[in-house]
Protein backbone atom coordinates (compact mmCIF):
# COMPACT_ATOMS: atom_id res chain seq x y z
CA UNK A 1 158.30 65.71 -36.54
CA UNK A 2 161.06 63.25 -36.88
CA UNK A 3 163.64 65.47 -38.73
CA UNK A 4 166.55 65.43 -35.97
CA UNK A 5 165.00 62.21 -33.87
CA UNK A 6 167.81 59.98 -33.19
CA UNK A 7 166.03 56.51 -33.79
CA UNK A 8 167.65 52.77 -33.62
CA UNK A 9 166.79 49.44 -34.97
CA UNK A 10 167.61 46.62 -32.97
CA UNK A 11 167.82 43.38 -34.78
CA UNK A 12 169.21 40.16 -33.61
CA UNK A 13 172.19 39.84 -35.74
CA UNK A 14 173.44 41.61 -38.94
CA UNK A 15 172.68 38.85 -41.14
CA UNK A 16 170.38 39.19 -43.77
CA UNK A 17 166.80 37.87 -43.33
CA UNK A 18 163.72 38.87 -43.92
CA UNK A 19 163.26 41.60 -40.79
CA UNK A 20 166.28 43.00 -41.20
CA UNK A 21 165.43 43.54 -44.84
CA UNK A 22 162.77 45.50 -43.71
CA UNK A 23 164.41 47.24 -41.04
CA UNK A 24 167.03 48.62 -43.36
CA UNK A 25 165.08 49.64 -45.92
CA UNK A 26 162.66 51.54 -43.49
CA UNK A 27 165.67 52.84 -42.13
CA UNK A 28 167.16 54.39 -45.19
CA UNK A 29 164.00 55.89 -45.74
CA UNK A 30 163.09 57.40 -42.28
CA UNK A 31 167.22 58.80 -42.76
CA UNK A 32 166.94 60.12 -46.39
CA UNK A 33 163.21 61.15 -46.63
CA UNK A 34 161.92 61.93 -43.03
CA UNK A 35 165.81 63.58 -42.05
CA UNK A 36 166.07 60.89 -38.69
CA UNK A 37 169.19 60.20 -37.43
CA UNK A 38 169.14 56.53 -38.19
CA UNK A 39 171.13 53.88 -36.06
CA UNK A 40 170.84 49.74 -37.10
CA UNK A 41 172.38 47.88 -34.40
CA UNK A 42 172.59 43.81 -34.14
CA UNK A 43 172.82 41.80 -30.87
CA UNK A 44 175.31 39.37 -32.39
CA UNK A 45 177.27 37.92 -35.91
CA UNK A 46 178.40 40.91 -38.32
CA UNK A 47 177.43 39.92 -42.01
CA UNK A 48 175.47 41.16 -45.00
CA UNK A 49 173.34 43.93 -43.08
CA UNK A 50 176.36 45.79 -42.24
CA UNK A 51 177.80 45.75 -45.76
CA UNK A 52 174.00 46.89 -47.07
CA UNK A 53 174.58 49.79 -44.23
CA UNK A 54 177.47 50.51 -45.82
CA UNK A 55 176.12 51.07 -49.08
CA UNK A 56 172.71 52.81 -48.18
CA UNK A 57 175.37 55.76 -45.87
CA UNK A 58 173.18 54.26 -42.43
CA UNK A 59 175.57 53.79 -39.30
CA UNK A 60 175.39 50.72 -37.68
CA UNK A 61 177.16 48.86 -34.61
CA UNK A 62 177.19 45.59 -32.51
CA UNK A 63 175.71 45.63 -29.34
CA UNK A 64 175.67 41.98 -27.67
CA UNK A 65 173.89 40.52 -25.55
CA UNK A 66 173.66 36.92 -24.91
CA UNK A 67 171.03 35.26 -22.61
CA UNK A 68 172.72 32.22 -20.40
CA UNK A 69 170.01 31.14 -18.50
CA UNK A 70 171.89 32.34 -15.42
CA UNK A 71 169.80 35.10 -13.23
CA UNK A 72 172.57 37.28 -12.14
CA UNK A 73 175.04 37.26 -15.41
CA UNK A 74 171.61 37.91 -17.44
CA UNK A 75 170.78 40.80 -15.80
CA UNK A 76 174.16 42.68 -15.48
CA UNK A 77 174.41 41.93 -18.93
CA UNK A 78 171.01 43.81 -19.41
CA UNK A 79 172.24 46.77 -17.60
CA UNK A 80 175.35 46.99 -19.75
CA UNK A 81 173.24 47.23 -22.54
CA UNK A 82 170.55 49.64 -21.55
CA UNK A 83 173.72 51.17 -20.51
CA UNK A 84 175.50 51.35 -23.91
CA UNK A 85 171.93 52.08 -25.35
CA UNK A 86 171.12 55.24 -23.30
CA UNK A 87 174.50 56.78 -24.16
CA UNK A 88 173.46 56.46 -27.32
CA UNK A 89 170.39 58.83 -26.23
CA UNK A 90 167.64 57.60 -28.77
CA UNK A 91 164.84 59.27 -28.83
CA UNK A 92 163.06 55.85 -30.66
CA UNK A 93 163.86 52.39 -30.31
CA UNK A 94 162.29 50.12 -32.96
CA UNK A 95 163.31 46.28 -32.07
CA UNK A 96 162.41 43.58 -34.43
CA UNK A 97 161.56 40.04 -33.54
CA UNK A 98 161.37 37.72 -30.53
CA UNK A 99 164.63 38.36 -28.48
CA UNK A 100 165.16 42.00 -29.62
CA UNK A 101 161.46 42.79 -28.67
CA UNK A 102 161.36 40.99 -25.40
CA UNK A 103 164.69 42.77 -24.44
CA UNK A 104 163.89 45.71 -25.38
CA UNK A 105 160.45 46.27 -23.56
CA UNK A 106 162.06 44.53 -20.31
CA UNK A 107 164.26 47.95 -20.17
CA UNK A 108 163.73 50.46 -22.72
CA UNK A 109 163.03 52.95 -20.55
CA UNK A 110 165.98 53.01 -18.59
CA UNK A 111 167.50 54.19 -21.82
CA UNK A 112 165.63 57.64 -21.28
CA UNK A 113 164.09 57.48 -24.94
CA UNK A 114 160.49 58.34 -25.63
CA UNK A 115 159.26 55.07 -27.27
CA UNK A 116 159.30 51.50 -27.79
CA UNK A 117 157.70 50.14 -30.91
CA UNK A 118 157.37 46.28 -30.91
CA UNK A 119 157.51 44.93 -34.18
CA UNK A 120 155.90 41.55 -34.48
CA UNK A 121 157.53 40.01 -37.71
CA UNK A 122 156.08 36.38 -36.97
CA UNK A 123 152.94 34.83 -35.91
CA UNK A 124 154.07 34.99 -32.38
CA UNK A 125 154.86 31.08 -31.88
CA UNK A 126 157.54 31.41 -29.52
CA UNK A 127 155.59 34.12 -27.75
CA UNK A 128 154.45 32.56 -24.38
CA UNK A 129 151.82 34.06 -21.87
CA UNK A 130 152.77 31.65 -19.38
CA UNK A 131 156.28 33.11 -18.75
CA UNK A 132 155.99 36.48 -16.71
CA UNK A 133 158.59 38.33 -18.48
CA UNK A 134 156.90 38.12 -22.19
CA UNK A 135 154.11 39.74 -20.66
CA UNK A 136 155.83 41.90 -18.92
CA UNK A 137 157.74 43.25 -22.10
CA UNK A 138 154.28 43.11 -24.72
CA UNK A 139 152.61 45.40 -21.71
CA UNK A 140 155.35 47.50 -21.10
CA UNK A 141 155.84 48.57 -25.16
CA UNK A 142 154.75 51.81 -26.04
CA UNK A 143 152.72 50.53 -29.22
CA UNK A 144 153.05 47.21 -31.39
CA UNK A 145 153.64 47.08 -35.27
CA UNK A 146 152.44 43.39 -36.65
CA UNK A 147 152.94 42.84 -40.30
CA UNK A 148 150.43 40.24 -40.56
CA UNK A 149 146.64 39.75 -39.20
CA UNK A 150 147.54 36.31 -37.12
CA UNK A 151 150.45 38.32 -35.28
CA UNK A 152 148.51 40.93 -34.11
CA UNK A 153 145.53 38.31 -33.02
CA UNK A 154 148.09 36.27 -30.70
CA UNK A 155 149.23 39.39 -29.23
CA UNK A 156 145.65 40.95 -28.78
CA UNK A 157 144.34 37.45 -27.66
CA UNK A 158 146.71 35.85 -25.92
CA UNK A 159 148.20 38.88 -24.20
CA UNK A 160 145.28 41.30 -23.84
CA UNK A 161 146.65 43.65 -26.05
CA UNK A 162 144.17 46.78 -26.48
CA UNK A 163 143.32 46.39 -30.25
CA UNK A 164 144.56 50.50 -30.28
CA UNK A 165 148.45 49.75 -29.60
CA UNK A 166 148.44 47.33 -32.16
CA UNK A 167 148.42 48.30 -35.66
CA UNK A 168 149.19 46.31 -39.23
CA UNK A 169 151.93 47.52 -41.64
CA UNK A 170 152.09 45.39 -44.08
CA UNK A 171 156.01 44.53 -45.57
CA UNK A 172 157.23 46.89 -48.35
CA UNK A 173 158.63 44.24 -50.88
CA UNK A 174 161.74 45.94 -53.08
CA UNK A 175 163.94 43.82 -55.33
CA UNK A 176 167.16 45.10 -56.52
CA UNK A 177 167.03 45.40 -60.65
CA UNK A 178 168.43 41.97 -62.11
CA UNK A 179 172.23 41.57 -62.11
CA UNK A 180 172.02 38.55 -64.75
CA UNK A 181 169.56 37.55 -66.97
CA UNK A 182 167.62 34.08 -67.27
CA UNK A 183 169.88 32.87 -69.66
CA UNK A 184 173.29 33.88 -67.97
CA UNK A 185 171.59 31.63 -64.61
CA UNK A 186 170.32 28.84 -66.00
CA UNK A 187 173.71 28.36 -67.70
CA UNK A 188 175.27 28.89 -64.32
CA UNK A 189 172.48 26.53 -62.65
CA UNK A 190 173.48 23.91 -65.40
CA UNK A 191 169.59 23.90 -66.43
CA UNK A 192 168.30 24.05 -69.70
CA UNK A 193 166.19 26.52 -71.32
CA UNK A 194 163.55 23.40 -71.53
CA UNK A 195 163.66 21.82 -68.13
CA UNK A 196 161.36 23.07 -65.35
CA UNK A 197 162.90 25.32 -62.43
CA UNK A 198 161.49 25.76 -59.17
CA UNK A 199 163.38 28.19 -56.51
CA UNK A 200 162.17 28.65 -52.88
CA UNK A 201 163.87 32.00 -50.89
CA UNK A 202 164.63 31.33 -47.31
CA UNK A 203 167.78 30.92 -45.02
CA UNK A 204 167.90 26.76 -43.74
CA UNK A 205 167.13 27.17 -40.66
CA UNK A 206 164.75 25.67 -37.64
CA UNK A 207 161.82 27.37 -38.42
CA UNK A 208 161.32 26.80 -41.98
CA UNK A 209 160.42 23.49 -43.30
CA UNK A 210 162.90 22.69 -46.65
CA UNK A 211 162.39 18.91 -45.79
CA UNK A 212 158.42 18.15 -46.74
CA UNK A 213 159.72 20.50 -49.65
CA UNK A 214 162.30 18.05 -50.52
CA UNK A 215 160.21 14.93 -50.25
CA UNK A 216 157.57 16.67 -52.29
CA UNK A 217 159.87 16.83 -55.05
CA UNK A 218 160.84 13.24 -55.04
CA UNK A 219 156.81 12.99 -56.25
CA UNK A 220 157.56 15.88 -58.43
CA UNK A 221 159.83 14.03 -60.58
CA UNK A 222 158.51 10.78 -60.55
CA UNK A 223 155.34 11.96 -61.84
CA UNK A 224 157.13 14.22 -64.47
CA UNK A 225 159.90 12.80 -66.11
CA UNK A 226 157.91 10.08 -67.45
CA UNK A 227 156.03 13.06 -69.40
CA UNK A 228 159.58 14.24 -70.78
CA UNK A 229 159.77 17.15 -68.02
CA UNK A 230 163.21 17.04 -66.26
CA UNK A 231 161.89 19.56 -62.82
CA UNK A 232 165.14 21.00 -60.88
CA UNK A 233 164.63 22.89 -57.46
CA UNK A 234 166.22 25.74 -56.23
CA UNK A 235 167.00 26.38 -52.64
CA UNK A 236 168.31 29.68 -52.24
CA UNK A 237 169.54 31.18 -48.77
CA UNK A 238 172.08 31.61 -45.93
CA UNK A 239 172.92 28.23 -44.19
CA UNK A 240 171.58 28.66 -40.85
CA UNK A 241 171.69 25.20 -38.99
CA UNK A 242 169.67 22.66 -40.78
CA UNK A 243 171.76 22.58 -44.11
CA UNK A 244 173.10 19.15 -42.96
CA UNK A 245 169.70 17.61 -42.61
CA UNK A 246 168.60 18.87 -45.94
CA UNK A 247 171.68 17.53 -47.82
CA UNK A 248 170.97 14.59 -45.90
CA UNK A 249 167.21 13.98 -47.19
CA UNK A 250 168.20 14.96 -50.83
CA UNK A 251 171.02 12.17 -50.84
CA UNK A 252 169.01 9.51 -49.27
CA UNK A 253 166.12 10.37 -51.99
CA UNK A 254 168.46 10.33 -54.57
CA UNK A 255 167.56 14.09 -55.49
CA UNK A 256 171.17 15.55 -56.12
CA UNK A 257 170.04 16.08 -59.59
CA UNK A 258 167.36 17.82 -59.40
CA UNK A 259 167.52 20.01 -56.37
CA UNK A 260 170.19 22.28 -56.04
CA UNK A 261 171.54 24.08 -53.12
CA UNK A 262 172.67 27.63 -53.20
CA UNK A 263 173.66 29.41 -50.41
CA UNK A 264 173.00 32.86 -49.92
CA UNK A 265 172.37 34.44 -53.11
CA UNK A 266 172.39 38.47 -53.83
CA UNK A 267 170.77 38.59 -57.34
CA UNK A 268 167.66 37.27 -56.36
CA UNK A 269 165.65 39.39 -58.68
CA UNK A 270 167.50 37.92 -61.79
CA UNK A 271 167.44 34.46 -60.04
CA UNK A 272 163.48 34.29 -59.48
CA UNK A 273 163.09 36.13 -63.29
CA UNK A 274 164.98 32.61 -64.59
CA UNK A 275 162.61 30.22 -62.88
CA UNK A 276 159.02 29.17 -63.62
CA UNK A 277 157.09 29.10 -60.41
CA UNK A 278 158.31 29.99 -56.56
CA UNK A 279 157.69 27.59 -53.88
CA UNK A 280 157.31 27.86 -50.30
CA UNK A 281 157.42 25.19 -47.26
CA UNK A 282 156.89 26.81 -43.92
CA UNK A 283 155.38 25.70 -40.60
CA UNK A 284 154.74 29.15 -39.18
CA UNK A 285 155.23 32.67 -40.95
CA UNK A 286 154.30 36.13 -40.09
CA UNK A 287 153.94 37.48 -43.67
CA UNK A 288 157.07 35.50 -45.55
CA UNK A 289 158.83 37.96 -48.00
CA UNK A 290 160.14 35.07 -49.90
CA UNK A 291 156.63 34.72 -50.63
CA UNK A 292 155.97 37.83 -51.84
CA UNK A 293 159.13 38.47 -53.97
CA UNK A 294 158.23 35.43 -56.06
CA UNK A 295 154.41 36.79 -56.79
CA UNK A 296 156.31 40.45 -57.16
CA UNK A 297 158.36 38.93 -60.49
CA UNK A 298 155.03 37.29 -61.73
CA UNK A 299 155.50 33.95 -60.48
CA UNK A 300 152.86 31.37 -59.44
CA UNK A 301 153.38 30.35 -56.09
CA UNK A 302 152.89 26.69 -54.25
CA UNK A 303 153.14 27.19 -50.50
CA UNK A 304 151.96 26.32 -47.18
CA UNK A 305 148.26 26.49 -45.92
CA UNK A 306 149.15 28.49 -43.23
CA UNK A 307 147.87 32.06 -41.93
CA UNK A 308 150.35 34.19 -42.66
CA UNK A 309 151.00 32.56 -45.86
CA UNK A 310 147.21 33.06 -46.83
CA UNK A 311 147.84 36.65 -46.24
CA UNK A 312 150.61 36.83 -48.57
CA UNK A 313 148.63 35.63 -51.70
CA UNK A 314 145.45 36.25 -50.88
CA UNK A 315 141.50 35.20 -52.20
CA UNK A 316 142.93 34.21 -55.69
CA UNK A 317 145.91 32.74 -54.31
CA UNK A 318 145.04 29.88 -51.75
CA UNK A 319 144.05 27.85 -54.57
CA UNK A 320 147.72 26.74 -54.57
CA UNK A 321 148.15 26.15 -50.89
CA UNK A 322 148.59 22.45 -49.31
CA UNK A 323 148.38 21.34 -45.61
CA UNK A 324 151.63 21.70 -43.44
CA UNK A 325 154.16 18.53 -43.48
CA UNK A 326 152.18 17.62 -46.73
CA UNK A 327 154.54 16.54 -49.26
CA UNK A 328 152.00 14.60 -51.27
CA UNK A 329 149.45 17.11 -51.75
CA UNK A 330 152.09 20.27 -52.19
CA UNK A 331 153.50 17.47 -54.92
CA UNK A 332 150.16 17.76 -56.75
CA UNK A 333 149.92 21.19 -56.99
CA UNK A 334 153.18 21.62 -58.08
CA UNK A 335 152.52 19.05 -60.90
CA UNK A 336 149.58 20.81 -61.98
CA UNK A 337 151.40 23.90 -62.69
CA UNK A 338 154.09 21.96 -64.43
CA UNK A 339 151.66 20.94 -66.52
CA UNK A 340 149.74 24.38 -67.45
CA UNK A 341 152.10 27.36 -68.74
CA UNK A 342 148.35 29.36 -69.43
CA UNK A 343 147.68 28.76 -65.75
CA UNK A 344 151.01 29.57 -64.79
CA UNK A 345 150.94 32.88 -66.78
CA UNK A 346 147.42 33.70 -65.10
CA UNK A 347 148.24 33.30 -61.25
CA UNK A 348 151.42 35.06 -61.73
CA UNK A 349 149.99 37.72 -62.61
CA UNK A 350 147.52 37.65 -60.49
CA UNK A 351 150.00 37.62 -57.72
CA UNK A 352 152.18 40.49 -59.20
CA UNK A 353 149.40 42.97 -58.93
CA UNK A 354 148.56 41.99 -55.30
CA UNK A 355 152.18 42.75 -54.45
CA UNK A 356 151.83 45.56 -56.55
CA UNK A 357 148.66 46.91 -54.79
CA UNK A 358 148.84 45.60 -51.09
CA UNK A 359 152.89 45.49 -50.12
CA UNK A 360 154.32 48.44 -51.72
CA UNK A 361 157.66 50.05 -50.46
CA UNK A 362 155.65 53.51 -50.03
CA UNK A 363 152.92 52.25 -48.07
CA UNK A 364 155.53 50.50 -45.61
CA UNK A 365 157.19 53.46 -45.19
CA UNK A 366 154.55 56.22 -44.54
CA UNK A 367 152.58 54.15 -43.02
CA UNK A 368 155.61 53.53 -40.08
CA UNK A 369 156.17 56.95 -40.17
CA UNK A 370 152.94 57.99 -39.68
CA UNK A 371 152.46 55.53 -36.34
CA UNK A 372 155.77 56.81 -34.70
CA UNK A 373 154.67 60.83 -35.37
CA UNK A 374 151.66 60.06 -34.14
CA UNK A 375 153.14 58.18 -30.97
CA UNK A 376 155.94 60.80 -30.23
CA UNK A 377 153.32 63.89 -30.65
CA UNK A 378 151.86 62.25 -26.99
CA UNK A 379 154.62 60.31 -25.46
CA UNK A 380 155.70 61.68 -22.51
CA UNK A 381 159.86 62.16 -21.32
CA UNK A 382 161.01 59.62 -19.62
């Protein structure tokens, strides 16, 4: 039913997070496998989507659209767009998060294509009932996909969603083969084959929280290296606004030994197969891939109590889960894994078979499939 269907992503840049991961990859697949023809475009900043575009043989384009607050510019720059996008003539548009979703159920059907799928990639906290237009746009969707139980919930609860246009796909977690080896990174890393390495995967922005992280760790090595244990951290991912801060906190704990900041890294499978446990401070999460990449290696991971996060790692998993902004107890249970390579060994693999079992590639992408067949069989022309 899709072989022919003209069918474009909308993401809100062409940087590399964890959406767009997921976009692309359903992408490829919906373009090699299901014979789509497969658009990605990005409402602003070209970067390491397009390149992965590139690779994968999937077009993509910029398509801006900036929101100034000012009625009249705001809306003829909607027009322009639903312009641009109906010349395009999609016969599916799949946005993914906030701004992309809200913009795209405002007008999608001045565009002339035959659905809208939402995709809620977070737990909907900048979602707000209160302003007419979100409404407007979650109503006027043709279905929603939530990859995570507390999305859907704030969309069926707070927005009277029908629980039939909402429906779970769980994240489809691939990792490129390792480039290097845990020897060739700890030796770029500067770490020893002895010490202790702890990596967390997530851009530095707003919405993550790398600071209780960082004053966690202070504890972390206070209550280690008097046991002989020299602990480094790894924070790997795009700077995305709040790289100052963090560089700030690690100076004024006197951490620049012992954390280390990375930048955007593209090896990540050979980086998280060179550490010993992943780690993971978040305030508010749909379903966090950096989560599930660590547990998909094997690792242990020491996160955030939070819903989405609970998702992620499940029954055997929560164990290992402290209360947001808590730097002493996430401390704690990062010491206690330090401490027990058995345990360590256990919940990894533990956490490798959930991946394994629950947020497979093939799942993700039959399962979308499946949803927009099933959605185009009945949707109407517009």
């Amino acid at each position: 039913m899709l072989e022919g269907k003209r069918i474009i992503f909308l993401l809100p840049s062409l940087e590399l997070g964890g959406a767009e991961r997921q976009a692309v990859l359903l992408a490829r697949y919906l373009q090699t496998e299901a014979n789509a023809r497969v658009a990605i475009w990005g409402i602003e900043r070209i970067g390491r989507v397009a390149e992965i575009c590139k690779e994968y043989g999937l077009e993509w384009e910029l398509a801006p659209f900036v929101a100034t607050g000012a009625y009249t510019r705001d809306l003829a720059g909607m027009f322009r767009f639903f312009r641009k996008l109906r010349r395009a003539r999609p016969d599916i548009i799949l946005p993914y998060t906030l701004i992309p979703n809200i913009l795209c159920g405002l007008g999608w059907k001045l565009t002339q294509a035959r659905l809208c799928i939402w995709n809620q990639r977070d737990d909907g906290f900048n979602l707000r009932n209160d302003l007419f237009y979100h409404r407007w746009a979650v109503r006027n969707t043709s279905f929603i996909i939530a990859n995570s139980s507390q999305g859907r919930d704030v969309l069926a609860n707070d927005f009277s969603v029908e629980p039939g246009r909402i429906e779970i796909v769980r994240n489809g977690i691939v990792l490129n083969d390792p480039v290097h080896d845990r020897t060739w990174w700890r030796s770029c890393l500067s770490v020893r084959h002895s010490d202790f390495l702890a990596c967390m995967v997530a851009n530095l922005h707003k919405y993550k929280d790398h600071i209780t992280l960082i004053r966690a760790w202070r504890r972390v090595v206070d209550m280690t290296t008097e046991k002989g244990i020299y602990p480094r951290l790894v924070l790997a991912g795009r700077f995305d606004g709040t790289e100052d801060e963090v560089r700030s906190e690690i100076t004024s704990l006197a951490l620049q030994n012992h954390v280390i900041l990375l930048g955007k890294v593209a090896d990540i499978g050979g980086l998280l197969e060179s550490v010993d446990i992943g780690v993971f401070s978040s305030n508010s999460e749909g379903c966090p891939n950096g989560v599930l990449e660590c547990m998909k290696v094997g690792l242990p991971v020491v996160a955030t109590d939070i819903p989405g996060i609970r998702e992620a790692v499940g029954p055997s998993g929560i164990r290992w889960l402290s209360k947001p902004r808590d730097a002493e107890e996430l401390a704690t249970l990062i010491v206690e894994l330090v401490a027990d390579e058995v345990m360590r060994r256990e919940v990894g693999e533990l956490n490798r078979k959930r991946v394994e079992n629950m947020f497979s590639p093939r799942q993700m992408y039959e399962n979308s499939a499946a949803i927009l067949c099933k959605h185009l069989s009945c949707a109407k022309p517009n």
